[in-house]
C-alpha atoms as a PDB file:
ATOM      1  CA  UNK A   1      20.973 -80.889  37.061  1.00  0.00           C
ATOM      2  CA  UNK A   2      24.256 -79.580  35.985  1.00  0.00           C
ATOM      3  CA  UNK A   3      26.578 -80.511  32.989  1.00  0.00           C
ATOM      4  CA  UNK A   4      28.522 -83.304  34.823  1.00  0.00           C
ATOM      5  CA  UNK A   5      26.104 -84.903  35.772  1.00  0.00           C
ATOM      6  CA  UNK A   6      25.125 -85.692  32.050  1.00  0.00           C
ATOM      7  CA  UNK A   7      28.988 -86.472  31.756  1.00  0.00           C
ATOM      8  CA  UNK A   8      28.715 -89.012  33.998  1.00  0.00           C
ATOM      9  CA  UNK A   9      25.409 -90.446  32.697  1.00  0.00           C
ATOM     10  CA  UNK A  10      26.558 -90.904  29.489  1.00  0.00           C
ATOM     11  CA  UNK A  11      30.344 -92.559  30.725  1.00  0.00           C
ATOM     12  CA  UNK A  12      27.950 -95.388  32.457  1.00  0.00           C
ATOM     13  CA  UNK A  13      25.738 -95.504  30.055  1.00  0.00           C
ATOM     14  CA  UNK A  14      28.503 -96.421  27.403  1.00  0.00           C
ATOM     15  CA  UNK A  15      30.679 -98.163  29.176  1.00  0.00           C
ATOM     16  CA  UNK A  16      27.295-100.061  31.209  1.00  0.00           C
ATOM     17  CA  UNK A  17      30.301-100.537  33.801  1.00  0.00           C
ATOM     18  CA  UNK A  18      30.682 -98.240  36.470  1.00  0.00           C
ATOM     19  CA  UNK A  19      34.555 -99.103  37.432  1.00  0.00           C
ATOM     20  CA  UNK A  20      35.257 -98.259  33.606  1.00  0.00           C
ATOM     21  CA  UNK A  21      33.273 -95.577  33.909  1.00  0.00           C
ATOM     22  CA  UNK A  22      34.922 -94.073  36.528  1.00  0.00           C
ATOM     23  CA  UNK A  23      37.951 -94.614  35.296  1.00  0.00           C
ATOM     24  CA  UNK A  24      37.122 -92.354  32.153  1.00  0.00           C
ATOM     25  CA  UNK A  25      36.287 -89.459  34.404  1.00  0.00           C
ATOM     26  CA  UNK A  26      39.116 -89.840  36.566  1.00  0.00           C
ATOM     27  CA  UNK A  27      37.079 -89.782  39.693  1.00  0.00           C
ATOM     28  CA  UNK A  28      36.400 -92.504  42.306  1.00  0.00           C
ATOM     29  CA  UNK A  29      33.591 -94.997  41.791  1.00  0.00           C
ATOM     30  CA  UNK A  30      31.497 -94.213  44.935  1.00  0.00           C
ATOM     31  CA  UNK A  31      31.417 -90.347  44.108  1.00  0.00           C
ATOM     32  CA  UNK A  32      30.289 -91.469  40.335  1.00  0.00           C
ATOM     33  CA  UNK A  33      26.979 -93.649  42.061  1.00  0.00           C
ATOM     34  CA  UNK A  34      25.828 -91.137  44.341  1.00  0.00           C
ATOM     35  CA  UNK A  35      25.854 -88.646  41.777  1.00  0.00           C
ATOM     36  CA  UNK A  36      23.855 -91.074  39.209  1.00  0.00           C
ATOM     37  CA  UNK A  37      21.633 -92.033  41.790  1.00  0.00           C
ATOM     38  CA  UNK A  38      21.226 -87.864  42.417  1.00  0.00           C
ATOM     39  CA  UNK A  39      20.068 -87.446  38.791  1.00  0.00           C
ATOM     40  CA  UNK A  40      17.997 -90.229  39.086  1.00  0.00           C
ATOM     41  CA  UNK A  41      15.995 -88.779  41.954  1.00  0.00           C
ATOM     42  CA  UNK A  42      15.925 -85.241  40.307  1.00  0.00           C
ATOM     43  CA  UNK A  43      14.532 -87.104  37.236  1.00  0.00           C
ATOM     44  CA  UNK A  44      11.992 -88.962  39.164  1.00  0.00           C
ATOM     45  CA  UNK A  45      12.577 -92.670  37.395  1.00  0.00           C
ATOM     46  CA  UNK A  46      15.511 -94.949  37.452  1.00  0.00           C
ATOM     47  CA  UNK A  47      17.719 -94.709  34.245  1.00  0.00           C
ATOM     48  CA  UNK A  48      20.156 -97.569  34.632  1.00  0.00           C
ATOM     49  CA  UNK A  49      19.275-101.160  35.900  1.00  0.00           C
ATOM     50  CA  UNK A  50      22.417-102.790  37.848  1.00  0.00           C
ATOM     51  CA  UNK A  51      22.911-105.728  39.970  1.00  0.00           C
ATOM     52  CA  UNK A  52      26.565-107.684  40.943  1.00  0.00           C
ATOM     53  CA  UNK A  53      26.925-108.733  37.329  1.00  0.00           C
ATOM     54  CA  UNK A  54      25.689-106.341  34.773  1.00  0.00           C
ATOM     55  CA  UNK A  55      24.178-102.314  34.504  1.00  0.00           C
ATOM     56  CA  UNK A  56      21.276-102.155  31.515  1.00  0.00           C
ATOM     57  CA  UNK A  57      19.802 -99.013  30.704  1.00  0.00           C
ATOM     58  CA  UNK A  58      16.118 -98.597  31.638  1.00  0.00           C
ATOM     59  CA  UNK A  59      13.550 -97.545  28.501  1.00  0.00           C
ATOM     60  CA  UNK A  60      14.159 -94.135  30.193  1.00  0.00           C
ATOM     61  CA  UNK A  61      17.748 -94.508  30.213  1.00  0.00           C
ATOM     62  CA  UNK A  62      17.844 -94.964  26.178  1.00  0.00           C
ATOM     63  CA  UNK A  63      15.983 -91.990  25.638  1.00  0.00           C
ATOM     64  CA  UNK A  64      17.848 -89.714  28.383  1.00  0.00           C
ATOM     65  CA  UNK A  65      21.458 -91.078  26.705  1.00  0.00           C
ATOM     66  CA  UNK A  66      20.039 -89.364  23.255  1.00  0.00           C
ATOM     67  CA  UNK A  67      19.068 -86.463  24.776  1.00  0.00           C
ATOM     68  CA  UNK A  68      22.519 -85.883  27.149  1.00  0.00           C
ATOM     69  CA  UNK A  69      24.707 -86.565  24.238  1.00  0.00           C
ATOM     70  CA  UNK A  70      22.951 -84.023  22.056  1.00  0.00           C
ATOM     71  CA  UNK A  71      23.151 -81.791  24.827  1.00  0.00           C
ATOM     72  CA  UNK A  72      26.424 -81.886  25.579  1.00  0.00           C
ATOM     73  CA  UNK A  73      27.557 -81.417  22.100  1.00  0.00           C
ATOM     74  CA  UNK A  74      25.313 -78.216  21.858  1.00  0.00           C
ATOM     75  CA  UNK A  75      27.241 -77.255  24.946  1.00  0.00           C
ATOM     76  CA  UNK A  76      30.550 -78.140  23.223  1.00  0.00           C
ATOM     77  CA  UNK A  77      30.019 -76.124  20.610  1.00  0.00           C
ATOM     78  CA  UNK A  78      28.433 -72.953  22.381  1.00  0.00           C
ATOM     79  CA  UNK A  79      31.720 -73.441  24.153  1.00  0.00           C
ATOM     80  CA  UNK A  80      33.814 -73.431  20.634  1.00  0.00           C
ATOM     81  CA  UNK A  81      31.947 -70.851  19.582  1.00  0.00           C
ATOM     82  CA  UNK A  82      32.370 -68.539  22.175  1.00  0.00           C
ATOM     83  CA  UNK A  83      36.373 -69.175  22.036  1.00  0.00           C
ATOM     84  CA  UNK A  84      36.246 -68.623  18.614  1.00  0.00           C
ATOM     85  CA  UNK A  85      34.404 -65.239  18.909  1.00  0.00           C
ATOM     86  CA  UNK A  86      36.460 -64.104  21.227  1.00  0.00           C
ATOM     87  CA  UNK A  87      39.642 -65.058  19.419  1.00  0.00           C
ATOM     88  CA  UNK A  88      38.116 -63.254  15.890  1.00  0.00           C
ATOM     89  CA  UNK A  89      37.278 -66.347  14.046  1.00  0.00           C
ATOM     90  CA  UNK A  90      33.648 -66.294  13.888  1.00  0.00           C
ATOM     91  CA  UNK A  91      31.011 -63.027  14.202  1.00  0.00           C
ATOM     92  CA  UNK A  92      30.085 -59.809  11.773  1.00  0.00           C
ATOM     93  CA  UNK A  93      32.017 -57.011  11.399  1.00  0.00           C
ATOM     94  CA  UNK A  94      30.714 -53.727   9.779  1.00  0.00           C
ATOM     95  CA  UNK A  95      33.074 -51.819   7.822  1.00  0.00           C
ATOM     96  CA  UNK A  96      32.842 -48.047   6.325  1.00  0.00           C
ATOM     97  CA  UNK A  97      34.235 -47.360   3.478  1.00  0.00           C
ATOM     98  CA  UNK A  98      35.121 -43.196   2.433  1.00  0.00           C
ATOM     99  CA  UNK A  99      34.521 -42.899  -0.815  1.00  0.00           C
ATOM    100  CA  UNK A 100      37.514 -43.711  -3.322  1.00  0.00           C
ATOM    101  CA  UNK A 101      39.259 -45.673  -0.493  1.00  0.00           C
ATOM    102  CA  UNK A 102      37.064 -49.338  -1.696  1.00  0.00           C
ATOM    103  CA  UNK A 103      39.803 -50.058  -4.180  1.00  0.00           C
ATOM    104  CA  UNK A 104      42.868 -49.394  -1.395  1.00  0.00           C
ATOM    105  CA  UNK A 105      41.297 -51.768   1.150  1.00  0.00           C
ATOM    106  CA  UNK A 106      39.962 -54.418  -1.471  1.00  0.00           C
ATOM    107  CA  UNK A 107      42.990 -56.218  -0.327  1.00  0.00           C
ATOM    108  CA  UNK A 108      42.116 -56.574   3.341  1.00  0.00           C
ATOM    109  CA  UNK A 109      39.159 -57.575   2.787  1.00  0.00           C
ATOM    110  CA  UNK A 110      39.713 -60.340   0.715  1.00  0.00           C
ATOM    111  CA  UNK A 111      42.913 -61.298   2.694  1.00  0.00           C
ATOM    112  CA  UNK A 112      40.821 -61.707   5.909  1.00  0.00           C
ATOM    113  CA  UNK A 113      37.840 -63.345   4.211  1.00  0.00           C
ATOM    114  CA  UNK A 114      40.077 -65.908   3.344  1.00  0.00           C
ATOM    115  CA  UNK A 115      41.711 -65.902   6.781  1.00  0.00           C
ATOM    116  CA  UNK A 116      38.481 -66.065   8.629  1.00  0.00           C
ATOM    117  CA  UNK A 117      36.055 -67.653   6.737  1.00  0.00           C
ATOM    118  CA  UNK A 118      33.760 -67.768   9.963  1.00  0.00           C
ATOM    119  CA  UNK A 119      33.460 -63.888  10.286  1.00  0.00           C
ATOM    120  CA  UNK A 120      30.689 -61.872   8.147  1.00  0.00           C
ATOM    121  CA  UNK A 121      32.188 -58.632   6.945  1.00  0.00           C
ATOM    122  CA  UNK A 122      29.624 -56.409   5.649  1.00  0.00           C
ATOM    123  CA  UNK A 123      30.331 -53.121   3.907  1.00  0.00           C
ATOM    124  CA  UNK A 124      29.130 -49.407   3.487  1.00  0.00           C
ATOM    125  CA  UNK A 125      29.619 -46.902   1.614  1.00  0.00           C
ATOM    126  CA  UNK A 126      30.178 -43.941   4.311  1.00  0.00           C
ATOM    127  CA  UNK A 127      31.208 -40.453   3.952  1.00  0.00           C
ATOM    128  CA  UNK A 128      34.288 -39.975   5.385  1.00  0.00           C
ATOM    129  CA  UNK A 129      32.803 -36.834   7.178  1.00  0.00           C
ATOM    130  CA  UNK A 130      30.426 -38.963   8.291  1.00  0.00           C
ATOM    131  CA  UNK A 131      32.546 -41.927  10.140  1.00  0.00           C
ATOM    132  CA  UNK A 132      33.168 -40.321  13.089  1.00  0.00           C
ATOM    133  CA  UNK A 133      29.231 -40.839  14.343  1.00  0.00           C
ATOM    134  CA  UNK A 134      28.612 -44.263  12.951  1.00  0.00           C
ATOM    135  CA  UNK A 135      31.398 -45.451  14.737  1.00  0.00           C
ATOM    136  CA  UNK A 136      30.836 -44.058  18.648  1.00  0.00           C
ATOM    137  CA  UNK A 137      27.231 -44.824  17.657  1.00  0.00           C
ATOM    138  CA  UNK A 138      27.996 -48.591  16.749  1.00  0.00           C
ATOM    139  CA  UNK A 139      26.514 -48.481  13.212  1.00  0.00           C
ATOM    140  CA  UNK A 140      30.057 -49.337  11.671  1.00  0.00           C
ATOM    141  CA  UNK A 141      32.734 -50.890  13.600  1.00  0.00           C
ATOM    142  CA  UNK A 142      35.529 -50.109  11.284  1.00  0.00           C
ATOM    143  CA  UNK A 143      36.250 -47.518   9.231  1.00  0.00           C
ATOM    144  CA  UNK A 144      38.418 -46.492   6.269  1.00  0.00           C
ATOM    145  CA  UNK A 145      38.710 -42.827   6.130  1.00  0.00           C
ATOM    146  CA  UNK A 146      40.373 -39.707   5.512  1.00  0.00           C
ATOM    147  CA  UNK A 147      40.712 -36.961   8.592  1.00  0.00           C
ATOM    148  CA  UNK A 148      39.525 -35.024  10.312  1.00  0.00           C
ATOM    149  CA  UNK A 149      38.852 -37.759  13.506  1.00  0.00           C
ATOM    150  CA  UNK A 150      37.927 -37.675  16.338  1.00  0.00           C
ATOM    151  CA  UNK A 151      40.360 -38.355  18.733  1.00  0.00           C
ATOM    152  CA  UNK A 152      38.382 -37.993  21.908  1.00  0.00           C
ATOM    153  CA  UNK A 153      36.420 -41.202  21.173  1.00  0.00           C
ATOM    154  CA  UNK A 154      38.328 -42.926  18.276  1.00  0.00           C
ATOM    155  CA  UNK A 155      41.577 -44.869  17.765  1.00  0.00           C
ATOM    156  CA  UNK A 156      43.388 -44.606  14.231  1.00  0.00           C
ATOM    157  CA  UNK A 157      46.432 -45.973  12.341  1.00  0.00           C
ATOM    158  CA  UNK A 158      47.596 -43.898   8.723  1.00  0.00           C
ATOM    159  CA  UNK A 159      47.564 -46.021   6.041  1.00  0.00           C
ATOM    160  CA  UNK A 160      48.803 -45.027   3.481  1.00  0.00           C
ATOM    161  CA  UNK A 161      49.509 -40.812   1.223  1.00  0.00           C
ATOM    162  CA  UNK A 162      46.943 -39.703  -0.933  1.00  0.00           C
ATOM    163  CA  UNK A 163      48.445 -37.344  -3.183  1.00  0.00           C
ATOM    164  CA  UNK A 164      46.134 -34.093  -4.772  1.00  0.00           C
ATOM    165  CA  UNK A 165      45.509 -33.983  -8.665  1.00  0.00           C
ATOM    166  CA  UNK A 166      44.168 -31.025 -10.505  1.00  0.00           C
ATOM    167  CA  UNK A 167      40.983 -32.200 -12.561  1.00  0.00           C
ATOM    168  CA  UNK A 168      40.947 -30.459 -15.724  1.00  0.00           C
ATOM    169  CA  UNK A 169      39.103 -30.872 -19.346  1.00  0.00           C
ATOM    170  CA  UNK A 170      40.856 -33.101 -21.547  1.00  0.00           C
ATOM    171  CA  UNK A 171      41.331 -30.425 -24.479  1.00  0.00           C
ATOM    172  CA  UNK A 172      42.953 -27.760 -21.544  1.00  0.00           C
ATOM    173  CA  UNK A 173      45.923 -26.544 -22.096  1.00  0.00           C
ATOM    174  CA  UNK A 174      47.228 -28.011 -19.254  1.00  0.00           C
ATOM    175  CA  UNK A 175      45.848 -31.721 -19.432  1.00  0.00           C
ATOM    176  CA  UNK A 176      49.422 -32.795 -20.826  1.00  0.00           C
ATOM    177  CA  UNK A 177      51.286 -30.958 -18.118  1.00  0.00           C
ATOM    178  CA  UNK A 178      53.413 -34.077 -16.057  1.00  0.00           C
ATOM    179  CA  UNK A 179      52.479 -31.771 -13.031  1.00  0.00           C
ATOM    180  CA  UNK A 180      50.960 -28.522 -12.579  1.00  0.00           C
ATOM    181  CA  UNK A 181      51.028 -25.562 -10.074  1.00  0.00           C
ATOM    182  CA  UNK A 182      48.414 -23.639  -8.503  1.00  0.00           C
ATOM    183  CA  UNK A 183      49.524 -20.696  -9.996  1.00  0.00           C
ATOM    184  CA  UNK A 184      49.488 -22.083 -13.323  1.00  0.00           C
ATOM    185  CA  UNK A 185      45.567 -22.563 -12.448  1.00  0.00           C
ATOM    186  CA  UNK A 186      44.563 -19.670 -10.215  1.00  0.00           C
ATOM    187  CA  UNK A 187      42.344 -18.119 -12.880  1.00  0.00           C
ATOM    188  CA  UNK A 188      40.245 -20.853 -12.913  1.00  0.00           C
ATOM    189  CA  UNK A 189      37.370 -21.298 -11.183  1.00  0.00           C
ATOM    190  CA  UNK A 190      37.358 -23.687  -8.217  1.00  0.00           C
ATOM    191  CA  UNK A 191      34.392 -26.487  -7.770  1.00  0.00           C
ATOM    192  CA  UNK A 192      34.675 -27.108  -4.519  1.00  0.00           C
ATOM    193  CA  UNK A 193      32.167 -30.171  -3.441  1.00  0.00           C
ATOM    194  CA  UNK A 194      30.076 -29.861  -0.114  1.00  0.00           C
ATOM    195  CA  UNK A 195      32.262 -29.849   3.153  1.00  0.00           C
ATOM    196  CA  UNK A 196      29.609 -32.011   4.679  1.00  0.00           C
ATOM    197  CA  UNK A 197      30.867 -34.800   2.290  1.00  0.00           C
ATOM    198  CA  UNK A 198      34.507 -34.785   3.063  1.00  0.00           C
ATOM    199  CA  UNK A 199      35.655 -32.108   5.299  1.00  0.00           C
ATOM    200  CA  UNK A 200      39.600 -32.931   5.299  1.00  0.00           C
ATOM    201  CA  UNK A 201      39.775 -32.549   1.398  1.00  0.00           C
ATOM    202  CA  UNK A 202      37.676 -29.540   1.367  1.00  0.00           C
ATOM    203  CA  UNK A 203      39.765 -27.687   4.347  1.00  0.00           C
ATOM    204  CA  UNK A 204      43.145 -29.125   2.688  1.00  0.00           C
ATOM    205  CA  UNK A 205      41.908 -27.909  -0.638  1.00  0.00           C
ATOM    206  CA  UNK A 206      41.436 -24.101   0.751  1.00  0.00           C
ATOM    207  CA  UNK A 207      44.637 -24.868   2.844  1.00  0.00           C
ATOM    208  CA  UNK A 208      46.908 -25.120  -0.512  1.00  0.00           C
ATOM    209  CA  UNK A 209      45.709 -21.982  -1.941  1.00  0.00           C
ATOM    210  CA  UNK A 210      46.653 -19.999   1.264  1.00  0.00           C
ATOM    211  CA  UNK A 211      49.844 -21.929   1.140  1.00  0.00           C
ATOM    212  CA  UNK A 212      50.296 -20.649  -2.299  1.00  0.00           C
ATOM    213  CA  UNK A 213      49.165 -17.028  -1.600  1.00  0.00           C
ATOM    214  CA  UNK A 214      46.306 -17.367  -3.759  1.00  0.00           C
ATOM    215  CA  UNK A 215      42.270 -16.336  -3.141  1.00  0.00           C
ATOM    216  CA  UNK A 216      40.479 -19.098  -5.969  1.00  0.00           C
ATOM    217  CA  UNK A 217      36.872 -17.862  -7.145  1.00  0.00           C
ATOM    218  CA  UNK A 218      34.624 -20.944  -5.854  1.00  0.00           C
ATOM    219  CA  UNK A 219      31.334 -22.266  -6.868  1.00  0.00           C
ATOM    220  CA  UNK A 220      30.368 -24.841  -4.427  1.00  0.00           C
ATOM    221  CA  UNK A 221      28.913 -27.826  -6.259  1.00  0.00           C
ATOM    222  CA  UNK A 222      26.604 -30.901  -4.675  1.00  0.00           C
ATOM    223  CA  UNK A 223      28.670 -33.416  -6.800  1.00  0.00           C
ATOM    224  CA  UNK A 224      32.130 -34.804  -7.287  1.00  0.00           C
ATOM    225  CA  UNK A 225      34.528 -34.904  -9.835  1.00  0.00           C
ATOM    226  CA  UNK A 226      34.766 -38.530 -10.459  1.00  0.00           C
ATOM    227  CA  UNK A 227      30.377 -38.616 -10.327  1.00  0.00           C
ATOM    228  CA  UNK A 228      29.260 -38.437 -13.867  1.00  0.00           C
ATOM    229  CA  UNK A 229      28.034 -34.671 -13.063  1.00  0.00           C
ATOM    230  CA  UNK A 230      31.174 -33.497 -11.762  1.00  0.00           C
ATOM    231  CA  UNK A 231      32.780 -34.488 -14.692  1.00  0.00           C
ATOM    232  CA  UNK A 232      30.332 -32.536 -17.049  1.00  0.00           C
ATOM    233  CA  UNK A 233      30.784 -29.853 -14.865  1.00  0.00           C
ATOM    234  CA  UNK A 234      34.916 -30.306 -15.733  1.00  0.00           C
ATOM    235  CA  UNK A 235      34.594 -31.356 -19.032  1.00  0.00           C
ATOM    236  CA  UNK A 236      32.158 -28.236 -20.292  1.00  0.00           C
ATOM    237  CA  UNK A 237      34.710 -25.851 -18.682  1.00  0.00           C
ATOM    238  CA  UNK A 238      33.073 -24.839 -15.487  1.00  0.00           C
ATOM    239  CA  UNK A 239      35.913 -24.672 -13.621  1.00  0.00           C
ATOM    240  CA  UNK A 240      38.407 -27.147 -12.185  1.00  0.00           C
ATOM    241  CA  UNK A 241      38.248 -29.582  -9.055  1.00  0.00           C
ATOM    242  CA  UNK A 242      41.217 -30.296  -6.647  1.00  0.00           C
ATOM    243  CA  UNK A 243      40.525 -34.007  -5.331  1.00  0.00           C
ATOM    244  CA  UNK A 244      42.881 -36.974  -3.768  1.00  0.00           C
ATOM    245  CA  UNK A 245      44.306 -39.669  -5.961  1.00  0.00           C
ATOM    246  CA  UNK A 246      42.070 -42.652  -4.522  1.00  0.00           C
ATOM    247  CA  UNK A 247      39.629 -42.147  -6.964  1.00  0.00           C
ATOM    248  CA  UNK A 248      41.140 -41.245  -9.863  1.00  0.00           C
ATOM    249  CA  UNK A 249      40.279 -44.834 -11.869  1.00  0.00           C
ATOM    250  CA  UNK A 250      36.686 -43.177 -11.371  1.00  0.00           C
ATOM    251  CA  UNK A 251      37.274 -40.448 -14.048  1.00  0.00           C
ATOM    252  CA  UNK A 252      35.470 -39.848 -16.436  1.00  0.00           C
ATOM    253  CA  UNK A 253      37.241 -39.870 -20.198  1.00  0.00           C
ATOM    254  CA  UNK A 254      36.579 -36.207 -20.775  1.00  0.00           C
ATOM    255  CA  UNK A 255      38.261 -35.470 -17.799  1.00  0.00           C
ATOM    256  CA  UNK A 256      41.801 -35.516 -17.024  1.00  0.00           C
ATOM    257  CA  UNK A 257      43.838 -36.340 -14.153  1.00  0.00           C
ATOM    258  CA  UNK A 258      47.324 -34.246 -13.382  1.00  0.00           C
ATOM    259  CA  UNK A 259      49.316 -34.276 -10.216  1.00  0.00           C
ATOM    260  CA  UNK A 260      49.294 -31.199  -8.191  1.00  0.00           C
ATOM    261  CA  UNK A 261      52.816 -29.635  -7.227  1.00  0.00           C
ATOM    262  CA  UNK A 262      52.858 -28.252  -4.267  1.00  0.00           C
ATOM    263  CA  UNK A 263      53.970 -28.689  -1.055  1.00  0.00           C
ATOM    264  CA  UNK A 264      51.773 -30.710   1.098  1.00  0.00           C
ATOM    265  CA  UNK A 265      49.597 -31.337  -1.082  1.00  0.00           C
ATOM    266  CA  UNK A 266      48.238 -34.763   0.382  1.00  0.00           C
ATOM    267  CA  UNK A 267      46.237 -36.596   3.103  1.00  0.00           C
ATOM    268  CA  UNK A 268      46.563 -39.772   4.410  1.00  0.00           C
ATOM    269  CA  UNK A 269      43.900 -42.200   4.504  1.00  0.00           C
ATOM    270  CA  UNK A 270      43.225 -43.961   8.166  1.00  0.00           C
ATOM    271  CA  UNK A 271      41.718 -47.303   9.515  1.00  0.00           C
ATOM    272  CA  UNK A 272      39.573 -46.320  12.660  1.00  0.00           C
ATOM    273  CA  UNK A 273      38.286 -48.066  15.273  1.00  0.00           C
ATOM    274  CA  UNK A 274      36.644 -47.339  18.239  1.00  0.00           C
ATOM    275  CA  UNK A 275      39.005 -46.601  21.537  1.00  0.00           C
ATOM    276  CA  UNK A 276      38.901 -49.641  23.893  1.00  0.00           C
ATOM    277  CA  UNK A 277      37.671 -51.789  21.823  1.00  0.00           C
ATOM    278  CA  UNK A 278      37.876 -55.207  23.013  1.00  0.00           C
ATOM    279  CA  UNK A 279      35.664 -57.354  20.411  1.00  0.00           C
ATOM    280  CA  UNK A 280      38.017 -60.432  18.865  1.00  0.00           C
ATOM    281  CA  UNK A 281      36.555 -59.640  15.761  1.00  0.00           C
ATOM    282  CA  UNK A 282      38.137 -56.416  15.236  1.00  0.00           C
ATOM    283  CA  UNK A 283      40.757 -56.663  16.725  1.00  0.00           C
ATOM    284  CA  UNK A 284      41.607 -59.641  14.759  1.00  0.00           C
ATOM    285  CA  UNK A 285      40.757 -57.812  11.401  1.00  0.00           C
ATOM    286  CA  UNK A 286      42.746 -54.836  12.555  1.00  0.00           C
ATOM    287  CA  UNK A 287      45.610 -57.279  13.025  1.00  0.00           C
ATOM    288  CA  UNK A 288      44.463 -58.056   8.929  1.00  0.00           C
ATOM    289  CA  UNK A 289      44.614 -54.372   7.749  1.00  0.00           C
ATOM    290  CA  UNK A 290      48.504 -53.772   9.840  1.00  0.00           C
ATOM    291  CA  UNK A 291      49.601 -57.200   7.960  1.00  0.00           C
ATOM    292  CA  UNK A 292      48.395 -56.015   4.437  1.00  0.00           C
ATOM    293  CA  UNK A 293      49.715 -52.386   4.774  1.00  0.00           C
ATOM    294  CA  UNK A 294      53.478 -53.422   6.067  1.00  0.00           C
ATOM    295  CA  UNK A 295      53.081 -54.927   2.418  1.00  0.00           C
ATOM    296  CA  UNK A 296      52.876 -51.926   0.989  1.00  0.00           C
END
């Protein structure tokens, strides 16, 4: 039994006429009897009752027409589905989110959400250091993050600068400064979070003090600057952090926020995806995160 001939079940059974029936499938009316009479035989009991002057359906024939037009829909809609999928419109998508970026892409989101009402986005919060794996693992299928990536097994697309502040306590000398240099600093002791967490930061942190010809005394620290203990850390005059400008609405008010003036001092945030990626739904929401960003 195959889809058509349900098709032409239910064009006789609606029609109880088998020259209009035919006519609605476009095919001839012999071809249309054999293959009722086919179905018939496969089914083991006759469906439709016809003589010279009319075709009534059988008992069986009322209950088979329910059952053919309910499968048929089913198979109209797998069929939707499946074009839809393909397309973007419907499916989940798993998105990573480095930390500080949720505010940048809050935008896309929403902006595809409403686009695509059919698609499930579901986000985490992922390390950007930490990407890279979900993503050739399939854990996450997008990610927002800042470099390094890898390029062996990843596709990615800039976004959008991230400039470097100096985090300092409020009551510094400093904290009024419109921008400050390294060497205005470089007695200060350096907090310098885990390179596990974010390794681009923490390599383009070191990266400005060579650039300035300067050797900062470090204390590595498990915490952030914009996490409640990185900011007592800051605020009780520990030393000073050097972090990127995506999270600065995190601060806390003992802490204070001044641009860093030096050359380079910035990364750029990336989308990333995995290379060859075919699946509609990312590739429709990637489509989502170019549109937004061209905004900028």
């Amino acid at each position: 039994m195959e889809l058509r001939h349900l098709r032409y079940f239910v064009a006789v059974a609606e029609t109880l006429n088998f020259s209009k029936a035919a006519a609605r499938l476009h095919i001839a009316q012999p071809p249309l009897s054999r293959q009722i009479k086919q179905l018939e035989d496969e089914l083991g009991t006759a469906l439709l009752m016809r003589d010279r002057r009319r075709v009534v359906l059988t008992a069986a024939g009322q209950i088979f027409l329910q059952e053919a037009r309910g499968i048929l829909n089913q198979a109209a809609h797998a069929m939707e589905s499946v074009q839809r999928a393909a397309k973007g419109e419907l499916g989940k998508l798993r998105v990573g989110i480095g930390s500080g970026l949720g505010q940048a892409v809050n935008r896309v989101l929403f902006e595809h959400v409403k686009s695509h009402p059919g698609v499930e986005v579901e986000c985490q919060d992922i390390l950007s250091s930490l990407q890279n794996v979900a993503l050739v693992e399939r854990e996450i299928d997008v990610g927002f993050m800042r470099p390094p990536i890898d390029a062996e097994n990843l596709a990615s697309q800039k976004l959008f600068e991230e400039p470097f502040y100096v985090y300092l306590p409020k009551g510094h000398p400093l904290a009024r400064q419109r921008r400050v240099r390294l060497e205005q600093v470089k007695q200060e002791v350096l907090l310098l979070y885990d390179r596990n967490v974010s390794r681009g930061v923490y390599d383009k942190t070191l990266e400005l003090y060579r650039e300035a010809g300067l050797t900062p005394r470090i204390i590595r620290t498990q915490t952030a600057p914009y996490d409640e203990a990185g900011a007592v850390l800051v605020a009780s005059r520990k030393g000073i952090y050097l972090g990127v400008g995506a999270v600065r609405s995190k601060v806390d008010g003992d802490v204070v926020m001044v641009p860093l003036d030096e050359p380079n001092a910035k990364v750029y945030a990336h989308v990333v995806w995995r290379k060859g990626e075919t699946a509609g739904v990312v590739q429709a929401f990637l489509e989502t995160v170019k549109r937004v960003f061209r905004g900028r």
